[in-house]
Protein backbone atom coordinates (compact mmCIF):
# COMPACT_ATOMS: atom_id res chain seq x y z
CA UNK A 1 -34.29 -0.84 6.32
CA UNK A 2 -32.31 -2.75 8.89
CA UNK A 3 -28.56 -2.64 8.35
CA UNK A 4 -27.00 -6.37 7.36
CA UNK A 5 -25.27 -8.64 9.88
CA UNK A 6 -22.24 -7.73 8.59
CA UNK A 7 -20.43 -4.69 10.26
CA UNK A 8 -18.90 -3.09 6.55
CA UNK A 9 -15.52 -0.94 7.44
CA UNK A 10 -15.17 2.80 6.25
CA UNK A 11 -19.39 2.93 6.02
CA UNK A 12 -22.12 3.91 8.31
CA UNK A 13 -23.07 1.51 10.86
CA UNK A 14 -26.57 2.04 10.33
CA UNK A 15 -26.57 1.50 6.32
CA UNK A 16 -29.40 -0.62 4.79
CA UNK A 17 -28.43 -3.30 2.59
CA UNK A 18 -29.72 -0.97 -0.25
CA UNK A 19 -27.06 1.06 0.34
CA UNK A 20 -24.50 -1.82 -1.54
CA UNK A 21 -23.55 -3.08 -4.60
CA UNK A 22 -23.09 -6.91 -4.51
CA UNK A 23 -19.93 -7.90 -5.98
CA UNK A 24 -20.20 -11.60 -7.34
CA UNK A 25 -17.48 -11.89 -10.63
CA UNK A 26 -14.90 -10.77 -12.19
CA UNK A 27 -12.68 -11.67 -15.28
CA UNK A 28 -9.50 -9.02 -16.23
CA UNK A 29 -9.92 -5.40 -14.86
CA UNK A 30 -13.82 -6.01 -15.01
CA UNK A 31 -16.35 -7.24 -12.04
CA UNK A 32 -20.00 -7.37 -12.39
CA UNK A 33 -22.40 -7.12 -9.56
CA UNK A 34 -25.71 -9.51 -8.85
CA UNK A 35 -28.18 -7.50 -10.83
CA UNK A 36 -25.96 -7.85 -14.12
CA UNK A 37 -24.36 -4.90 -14.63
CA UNK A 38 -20.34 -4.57 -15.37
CA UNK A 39 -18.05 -2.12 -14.09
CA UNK A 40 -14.42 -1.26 -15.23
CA UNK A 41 -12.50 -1.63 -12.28
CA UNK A 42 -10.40 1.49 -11.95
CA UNK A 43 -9.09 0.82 -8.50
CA UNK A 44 -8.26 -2.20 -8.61
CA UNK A 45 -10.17 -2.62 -5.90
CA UNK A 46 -8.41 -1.36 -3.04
CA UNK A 47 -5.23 -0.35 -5.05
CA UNK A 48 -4.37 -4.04 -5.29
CA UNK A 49 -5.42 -6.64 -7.86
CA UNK A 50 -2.23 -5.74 -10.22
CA UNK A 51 -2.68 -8.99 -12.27
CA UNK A 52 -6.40 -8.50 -12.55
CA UNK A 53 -8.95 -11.13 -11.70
CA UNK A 54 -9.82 -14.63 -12.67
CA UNK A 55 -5.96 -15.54 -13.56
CA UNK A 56 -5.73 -19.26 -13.91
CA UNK A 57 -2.14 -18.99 -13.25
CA UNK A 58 -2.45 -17.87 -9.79
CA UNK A 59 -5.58 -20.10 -8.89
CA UNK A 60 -3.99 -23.12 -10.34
CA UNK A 61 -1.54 -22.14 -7.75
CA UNK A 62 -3.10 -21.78 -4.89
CA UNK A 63 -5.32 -24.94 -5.45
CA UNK A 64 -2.20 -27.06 -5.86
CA UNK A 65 -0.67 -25.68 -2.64
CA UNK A 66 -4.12 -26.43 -0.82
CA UNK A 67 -3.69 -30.32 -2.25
CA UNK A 68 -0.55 -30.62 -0.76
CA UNK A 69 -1.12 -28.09 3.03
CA UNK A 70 -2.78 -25.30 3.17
CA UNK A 71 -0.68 -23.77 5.81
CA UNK A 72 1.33 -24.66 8.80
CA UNK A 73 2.91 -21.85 11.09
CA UNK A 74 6.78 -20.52 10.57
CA UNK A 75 7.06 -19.96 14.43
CA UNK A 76 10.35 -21.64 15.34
CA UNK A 77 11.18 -24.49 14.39
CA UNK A 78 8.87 -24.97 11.58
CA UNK A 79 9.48 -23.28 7.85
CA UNK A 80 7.86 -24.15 4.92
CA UNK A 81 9.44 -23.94 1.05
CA UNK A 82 7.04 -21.48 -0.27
CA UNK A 83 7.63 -18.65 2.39
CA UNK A 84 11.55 -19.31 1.94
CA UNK A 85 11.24 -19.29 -1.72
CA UNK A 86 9.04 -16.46 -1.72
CA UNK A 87 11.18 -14.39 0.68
CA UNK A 88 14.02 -15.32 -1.44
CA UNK A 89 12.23 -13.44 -4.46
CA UNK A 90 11.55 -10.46 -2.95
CA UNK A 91 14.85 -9.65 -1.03
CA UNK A 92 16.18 -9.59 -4.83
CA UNK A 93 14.06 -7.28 -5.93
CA UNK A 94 14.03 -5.21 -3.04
CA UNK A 95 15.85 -1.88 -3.36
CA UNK A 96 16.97 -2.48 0.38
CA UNK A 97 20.53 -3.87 1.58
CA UNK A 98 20.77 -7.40 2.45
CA UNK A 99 17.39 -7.61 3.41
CA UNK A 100 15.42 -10.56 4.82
CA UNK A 101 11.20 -10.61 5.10
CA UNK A 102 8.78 -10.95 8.11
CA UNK A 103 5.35 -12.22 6.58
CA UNK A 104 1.79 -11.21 7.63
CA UNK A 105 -1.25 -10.64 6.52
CA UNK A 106 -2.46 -7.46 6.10
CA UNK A 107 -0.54 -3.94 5.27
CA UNK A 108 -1.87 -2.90 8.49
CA UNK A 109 0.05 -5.86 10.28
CA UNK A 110 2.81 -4.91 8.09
CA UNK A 111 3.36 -1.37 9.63
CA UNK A 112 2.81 -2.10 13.00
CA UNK A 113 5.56 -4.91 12.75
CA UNK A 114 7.79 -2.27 10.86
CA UNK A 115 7.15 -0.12 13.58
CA UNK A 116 7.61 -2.78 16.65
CA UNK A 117 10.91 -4.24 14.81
CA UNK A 118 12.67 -0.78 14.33
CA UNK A 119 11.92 -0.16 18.34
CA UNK A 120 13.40 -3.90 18.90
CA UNK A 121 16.48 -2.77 16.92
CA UNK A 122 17.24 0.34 18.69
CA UNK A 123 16.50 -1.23 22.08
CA UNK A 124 19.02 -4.59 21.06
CA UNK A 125 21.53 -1.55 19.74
CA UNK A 126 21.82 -0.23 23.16
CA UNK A 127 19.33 2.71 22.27
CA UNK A 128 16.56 2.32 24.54
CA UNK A 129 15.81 5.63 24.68
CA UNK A 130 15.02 6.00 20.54
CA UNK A 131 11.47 5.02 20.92
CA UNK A 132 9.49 8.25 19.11
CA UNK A 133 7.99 7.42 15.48
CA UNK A 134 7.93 9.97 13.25
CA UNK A 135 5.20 10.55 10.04
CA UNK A 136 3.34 13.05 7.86
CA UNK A 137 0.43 14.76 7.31
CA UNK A 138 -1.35 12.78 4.38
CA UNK A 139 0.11 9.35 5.09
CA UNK A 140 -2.22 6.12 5.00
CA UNK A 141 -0.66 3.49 7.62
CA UNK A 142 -3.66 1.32 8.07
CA UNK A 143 -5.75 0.98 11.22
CA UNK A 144 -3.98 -0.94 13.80
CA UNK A 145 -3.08 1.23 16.37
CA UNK A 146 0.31 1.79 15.42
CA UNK A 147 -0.70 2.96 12.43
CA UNK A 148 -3.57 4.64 13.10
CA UNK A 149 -1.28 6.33 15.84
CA UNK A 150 1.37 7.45 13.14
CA UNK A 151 -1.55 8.39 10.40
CA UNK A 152 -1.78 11.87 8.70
CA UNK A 153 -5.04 11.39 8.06
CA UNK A 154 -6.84 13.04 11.09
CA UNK A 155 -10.60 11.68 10.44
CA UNK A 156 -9.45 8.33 10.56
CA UNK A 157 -7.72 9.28 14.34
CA UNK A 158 -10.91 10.55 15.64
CA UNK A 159 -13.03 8.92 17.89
CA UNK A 160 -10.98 6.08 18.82
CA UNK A 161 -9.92 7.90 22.56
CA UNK A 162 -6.14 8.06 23.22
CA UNK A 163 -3.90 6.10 20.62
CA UNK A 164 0.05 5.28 20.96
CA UNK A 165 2.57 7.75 22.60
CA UNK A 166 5.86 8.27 21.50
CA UNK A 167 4.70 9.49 17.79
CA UNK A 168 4.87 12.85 16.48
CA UNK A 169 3.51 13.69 12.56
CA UNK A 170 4.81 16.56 10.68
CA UNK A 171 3.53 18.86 7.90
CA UNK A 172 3.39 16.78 4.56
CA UNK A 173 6.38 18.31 2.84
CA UNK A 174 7.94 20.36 4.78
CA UNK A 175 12.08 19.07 5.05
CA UNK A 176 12.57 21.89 7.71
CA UNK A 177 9.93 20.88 10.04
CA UNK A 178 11.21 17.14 9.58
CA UNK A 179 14.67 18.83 10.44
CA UNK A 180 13.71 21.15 13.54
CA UNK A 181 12.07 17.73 15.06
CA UNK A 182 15.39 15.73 14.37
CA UNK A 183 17.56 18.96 15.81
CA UNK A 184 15.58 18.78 19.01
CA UNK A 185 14.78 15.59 19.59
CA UNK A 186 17.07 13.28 17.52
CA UNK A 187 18.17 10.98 20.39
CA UNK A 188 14.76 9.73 21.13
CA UNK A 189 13.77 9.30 17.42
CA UNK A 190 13.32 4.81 16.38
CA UNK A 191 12.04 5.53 12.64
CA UNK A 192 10.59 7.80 10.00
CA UNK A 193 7.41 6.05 7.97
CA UNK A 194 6.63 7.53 5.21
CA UNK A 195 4.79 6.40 1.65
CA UNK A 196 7.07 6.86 -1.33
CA UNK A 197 3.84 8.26 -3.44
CA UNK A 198 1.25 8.98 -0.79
CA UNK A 199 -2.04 6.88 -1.31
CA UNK A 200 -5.35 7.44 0.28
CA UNK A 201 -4.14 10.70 1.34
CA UNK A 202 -4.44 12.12 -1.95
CA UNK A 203 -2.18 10.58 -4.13
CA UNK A 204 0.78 12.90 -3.46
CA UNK A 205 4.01 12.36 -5.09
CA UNK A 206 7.25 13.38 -3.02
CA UNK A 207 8.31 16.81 -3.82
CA UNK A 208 12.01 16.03 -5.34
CA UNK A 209 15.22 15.42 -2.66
CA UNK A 210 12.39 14.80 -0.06
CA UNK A 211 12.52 11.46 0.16
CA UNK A 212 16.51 11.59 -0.13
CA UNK A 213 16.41 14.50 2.88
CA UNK A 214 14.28 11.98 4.94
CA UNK A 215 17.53 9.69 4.29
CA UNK A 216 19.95 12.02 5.37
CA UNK A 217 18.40 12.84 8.63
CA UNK A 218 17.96 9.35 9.42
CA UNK A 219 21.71 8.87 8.41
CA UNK A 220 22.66 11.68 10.48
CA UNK A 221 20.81 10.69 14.07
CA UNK A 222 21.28 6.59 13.86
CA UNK A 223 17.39 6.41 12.89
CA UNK A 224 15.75 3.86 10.96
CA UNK A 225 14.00 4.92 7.68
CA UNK A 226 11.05 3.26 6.99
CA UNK A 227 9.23 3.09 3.42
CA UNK A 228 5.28 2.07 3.28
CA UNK A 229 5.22 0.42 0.35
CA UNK A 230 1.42 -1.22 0.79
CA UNK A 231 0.48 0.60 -2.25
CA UNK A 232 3.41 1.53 -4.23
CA UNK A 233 4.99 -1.74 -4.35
CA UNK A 234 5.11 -4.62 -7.19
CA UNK A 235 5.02 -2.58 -10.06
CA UNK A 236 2.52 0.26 -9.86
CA UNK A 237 4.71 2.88 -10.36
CA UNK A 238 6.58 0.83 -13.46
CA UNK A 239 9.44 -0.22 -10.78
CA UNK A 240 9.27 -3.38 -8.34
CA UNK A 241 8.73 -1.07 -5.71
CA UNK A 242 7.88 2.91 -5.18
CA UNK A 243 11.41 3.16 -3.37
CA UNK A 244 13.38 2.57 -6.79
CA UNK A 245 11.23 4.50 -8.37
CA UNK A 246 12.01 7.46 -6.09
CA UNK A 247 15.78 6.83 -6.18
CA UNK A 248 15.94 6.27 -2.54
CA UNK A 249 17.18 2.61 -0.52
CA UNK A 250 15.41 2.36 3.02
CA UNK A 251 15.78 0.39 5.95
CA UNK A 252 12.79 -1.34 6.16
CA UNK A 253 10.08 -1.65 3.57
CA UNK A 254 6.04 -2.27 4.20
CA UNK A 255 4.31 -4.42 1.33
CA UNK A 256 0.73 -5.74 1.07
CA UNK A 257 -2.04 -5.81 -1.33
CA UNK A 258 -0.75 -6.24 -4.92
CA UNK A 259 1.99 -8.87 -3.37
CA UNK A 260 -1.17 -11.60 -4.35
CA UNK A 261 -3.33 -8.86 -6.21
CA UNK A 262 -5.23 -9.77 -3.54
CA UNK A 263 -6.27 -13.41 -4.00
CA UNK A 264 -5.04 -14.57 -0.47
CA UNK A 265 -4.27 -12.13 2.19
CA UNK A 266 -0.38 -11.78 2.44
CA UNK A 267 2.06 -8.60 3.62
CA UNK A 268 5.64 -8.47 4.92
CA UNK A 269 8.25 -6.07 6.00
CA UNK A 270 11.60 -6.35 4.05
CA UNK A 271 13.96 -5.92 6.73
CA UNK A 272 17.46 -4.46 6.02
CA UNK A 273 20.91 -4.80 6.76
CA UNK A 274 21.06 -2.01 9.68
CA UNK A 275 18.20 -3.59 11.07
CA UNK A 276 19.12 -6.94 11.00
CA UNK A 277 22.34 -6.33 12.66
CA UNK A 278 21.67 -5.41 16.31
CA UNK A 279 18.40 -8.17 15.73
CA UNK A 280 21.04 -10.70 15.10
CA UNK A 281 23.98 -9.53 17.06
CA UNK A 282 22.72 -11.68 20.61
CA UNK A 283 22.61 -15.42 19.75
CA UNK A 284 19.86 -16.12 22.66
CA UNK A 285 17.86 -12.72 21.43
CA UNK A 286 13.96 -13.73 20.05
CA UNK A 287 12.26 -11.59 18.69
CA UNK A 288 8.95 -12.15 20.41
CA UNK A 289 6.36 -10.87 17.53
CA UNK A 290 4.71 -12.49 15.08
CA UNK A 291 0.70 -13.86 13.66
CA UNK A 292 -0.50 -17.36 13.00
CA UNK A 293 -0.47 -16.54 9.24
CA UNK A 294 2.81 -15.58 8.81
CA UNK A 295 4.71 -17.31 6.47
CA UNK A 296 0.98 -19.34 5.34
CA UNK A 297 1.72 -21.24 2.44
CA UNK A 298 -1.24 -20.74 0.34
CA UNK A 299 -0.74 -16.96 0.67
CA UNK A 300 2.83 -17.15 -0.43
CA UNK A 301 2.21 -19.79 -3.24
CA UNK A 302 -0.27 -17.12 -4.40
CA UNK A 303 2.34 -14.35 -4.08
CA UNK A 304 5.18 -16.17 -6.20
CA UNK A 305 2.42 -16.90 -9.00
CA UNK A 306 1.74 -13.24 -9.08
CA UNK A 307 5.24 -12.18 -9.27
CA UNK A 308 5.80 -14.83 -12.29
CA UNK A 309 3.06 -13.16 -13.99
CA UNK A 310 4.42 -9.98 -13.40
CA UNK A 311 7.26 -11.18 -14.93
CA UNK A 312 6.39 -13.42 -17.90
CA UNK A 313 3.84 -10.39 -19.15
CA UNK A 314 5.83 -7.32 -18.20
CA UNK A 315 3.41 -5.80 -16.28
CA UNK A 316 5.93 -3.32 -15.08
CA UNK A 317 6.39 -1.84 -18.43
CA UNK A 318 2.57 -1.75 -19.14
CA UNK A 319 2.17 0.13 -16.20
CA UNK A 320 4.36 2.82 -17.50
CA UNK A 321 2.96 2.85 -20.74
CA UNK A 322 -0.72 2.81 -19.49
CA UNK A 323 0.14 5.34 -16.87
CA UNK A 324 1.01 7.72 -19.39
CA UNK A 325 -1.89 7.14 -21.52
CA UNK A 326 -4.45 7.57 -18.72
CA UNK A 327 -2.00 10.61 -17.26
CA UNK A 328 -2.11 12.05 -21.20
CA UNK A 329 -6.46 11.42 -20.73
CA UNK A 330 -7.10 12.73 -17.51
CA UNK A 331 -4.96 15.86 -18.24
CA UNK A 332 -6.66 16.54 -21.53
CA UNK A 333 -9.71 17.13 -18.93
CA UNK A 334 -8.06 19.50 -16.89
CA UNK A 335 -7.20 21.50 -19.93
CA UNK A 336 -10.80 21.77 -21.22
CA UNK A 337 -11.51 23.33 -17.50
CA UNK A 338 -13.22 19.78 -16.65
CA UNK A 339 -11.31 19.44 -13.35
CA UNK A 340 -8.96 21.19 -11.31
CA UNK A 341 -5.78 18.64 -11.21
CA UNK A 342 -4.25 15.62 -12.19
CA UNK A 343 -1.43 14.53 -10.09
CA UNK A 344 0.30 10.95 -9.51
CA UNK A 345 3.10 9.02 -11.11
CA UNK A 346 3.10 5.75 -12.73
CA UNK A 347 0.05 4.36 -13.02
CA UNK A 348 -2.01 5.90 -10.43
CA UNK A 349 -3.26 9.23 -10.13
CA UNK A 350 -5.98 11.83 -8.52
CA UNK A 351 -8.30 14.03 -10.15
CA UNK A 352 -9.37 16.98 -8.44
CA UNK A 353 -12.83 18.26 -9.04
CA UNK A 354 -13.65 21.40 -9.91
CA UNK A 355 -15.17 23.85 -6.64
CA UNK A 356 -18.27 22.75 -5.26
CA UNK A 357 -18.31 19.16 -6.70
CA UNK A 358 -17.61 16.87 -3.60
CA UNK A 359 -15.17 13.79 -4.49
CA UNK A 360 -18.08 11.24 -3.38
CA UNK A 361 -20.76 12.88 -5.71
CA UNK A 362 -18.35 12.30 -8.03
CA UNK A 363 -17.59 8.94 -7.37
CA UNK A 364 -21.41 8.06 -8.03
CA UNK A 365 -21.71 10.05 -10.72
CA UNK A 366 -18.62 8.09 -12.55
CA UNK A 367 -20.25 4.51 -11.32
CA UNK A 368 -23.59 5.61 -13.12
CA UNK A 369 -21.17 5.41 -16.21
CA UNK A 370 -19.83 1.92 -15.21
CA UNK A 371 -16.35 3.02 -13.77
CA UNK A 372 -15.31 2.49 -10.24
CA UNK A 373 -13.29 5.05 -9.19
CA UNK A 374 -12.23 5.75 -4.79
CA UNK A 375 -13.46 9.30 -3.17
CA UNK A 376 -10.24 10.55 -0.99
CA UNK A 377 -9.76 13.96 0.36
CA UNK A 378 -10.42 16.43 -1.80
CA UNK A 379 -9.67 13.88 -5.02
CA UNK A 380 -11.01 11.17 -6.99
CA UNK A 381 -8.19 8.04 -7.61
CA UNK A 382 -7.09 5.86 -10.21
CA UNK A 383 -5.60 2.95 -9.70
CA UNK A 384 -6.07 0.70 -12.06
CA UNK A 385 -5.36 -3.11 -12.84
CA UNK A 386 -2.11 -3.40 -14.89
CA UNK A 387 -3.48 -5.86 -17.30
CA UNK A 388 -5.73 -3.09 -18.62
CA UNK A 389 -6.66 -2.66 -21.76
CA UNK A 390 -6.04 0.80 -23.93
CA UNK A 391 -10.00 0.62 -24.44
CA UNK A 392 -10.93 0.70 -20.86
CA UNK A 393 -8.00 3.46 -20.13
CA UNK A 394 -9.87 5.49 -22.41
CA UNK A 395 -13.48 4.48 -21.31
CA UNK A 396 -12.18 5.83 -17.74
CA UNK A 397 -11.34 9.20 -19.15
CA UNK A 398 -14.79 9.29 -21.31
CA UNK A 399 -16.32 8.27 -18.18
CA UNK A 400 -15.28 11.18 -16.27
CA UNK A 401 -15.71 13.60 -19.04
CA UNK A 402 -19.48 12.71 -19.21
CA UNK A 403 -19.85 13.57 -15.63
CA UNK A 404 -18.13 16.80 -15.23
């Protein structure tokens, strides 16, 4: 069968329309599909519908925003109250020093503008010459081609011919690799990105001090220390952002994805104070970077209703507590010789087949129980709406019991 008109990302090119489930509802942490059938949604789609779908609070928001604009550009010297407002919001909850936020739309716009504004800030400190981005093996930075460039996930580099100089990515969690490239080339080096918890790569937590070493080198060589926080932020780890959680303050933090749970496209970078600085120091500087949905006020209406939900439900404490009942589920496998692993912290985690079962036989195996779980290397993942329900944590372990 002819594939459809629409070109589907991460899938074969030639895929028949057979090959898809048609999405077409979907009320809490469940969606159904076109033929009727319903699927716990343990990924929350891609890692980000936090508040789960269907909330009334944050389409009543949006829908008032579109009565009054829908959106009109922040490029000077237009603003708009909801992007201030929701700005304002975030730099307090932001484990970041006086911070400020650059909106866009997608976490992959949000790295490349991390990457672009740490550059701008060495180059406006008189450091032209700090231009190299450094990065690990494992790391997710979306597919623009800064962040395809600093990736750790090699597949996803392939195939695409020569991508950005000026990046170098080191062994996953290795400190003295990350050292021997700071000892030798330390005057050339803009920024470090790194995920707090590691995402698509696995679902790797930091090995502990790592993320604090990171900070020290950057300390030590006038480097900028970027956090991706696309996944980890707005309360899937039980803290506002995966930073906190780790006990660790950044330069410059990434966000995306759960910042609306999705409903309108929105990301940012949370800019900090040693950023800022040289940005600010020239009066007549601009800095010359920026999308047509930055700042869009729909988006950012959307945002604020998600972090008042957040709020007024304590989603942050639910994700603990469901974290460690799915953690407490999923290891109860491992110790009946089910699977290999568990791993994560929070409220997301990876599941490691036993050998010989491949992660996307898996997958489809789990969906045949109603359970939507991601394939990643080597792993299944969990990531799971927040407003779940202890029924459907448990119906994700059962569901991956009966498949094993």
């Amino acid at each position: 069968m002819a594939p459809t008109t629409l070109l589907h990302p991460f899938s074969p090119p030639a895929l028949g329309p057979d090959g898809y489930i048609n999405v077409v509802s979907g009320e809490g942490a469940v969606i159904a599909d076109d033929k009727g059938n319903d699927y716990i949604d343990a990924m929350a789609s891609l890692w980000y519908c936090n508040v789960g779908y269907s909330r009334r609070e944050v389409i009543d928001a949006i829908t008032a925003q579109l009565n009054r604009i829908p959106a009109y550009h922040v490029f000077g010297p237009f603003a708009n109250d909801p992007s201030e407002e929701l700005a304002d919001r975030i730099a307090a909850i932001a484990p970041v020093d006086d911070p400020r936020v650059f909106f866009g739309s997608s976490g992959s716009e949000a790295v490349d503008s991390a990457l672009k504004i740490a550059r701008a800030a060495q180059v406006q400190a008189g450091r032209p010459e700090k231009q190299l981005i450094i990065s690990r093996m494992a790391g997710y930075h979306g597919t623009n081609y800064g962040g395809t460039s600093a990736q750790g996930l090699l597949d996803n580099k392939k195939g695409f011919g020569d991508l950005l100089g000026n990046h170098i990515v080191v062994p996953q969690d290795d400190v003295e690799a990350l050292a021997t490239v700071f000892a030798e080339r330390g005057d050339e080096i803009a920024a470090v990105i790194t995920e707090p918890l590691q995402g698509a790569g696995g679902v790797h937590p930091p090995p502990e001090g790592y993320l604090q070493a990171i900070r020290r080198l950057c300390d030590d060589h006038d480097a900028y220390f970027i956090a991706d926080e696309v996944i980890n932020g707005f309360g899937r780890l039980g803290t506002w952002f995966g930073s906190e959680f780790y006990g660790v303050r950044p330069d410059m933090m990434t966000f995306a994805k759960a910042a609306t749970s999705g409903y309108v496209p929105l990301s940012g970078v949370v800019v900090g104070a040693s950023v800022r600085a040289p940005l600010e120091a020239d009066p007549g500087f601009i800095l010359r970077h920026g999308f047509t949905y930055s700042g869009h006020q729909t988006a950012c209406a959307a945002g604020l209703a998600c972090l008042d939900v957040a709020v007024d439900e304590g989603l942050l404490d639910r994700a603990t507590a469901l974290g460690a009942r799915l953690r407490s589920g999923l290891q109860s496998l491992v110790d009946d010789g089910l699977y290999q692993e568990v791993r994560g912290d929070g409220f997301v985690f990876a599941l490691v087949p036993n050998e010989g079962r491949e992660p996307v036989a898996v997958r489809d195996a789990i969906l045949g129980q109603g359970v939507i779980v991601r394939p990643l290397p080597g792993a299944i993942s969990y990531c799971p709406p927040l407003v779940c329900t202890d029924e459907q944590i448990d119906r994700m372990v059962d569901a991956a019991a009966a498949v094993a």
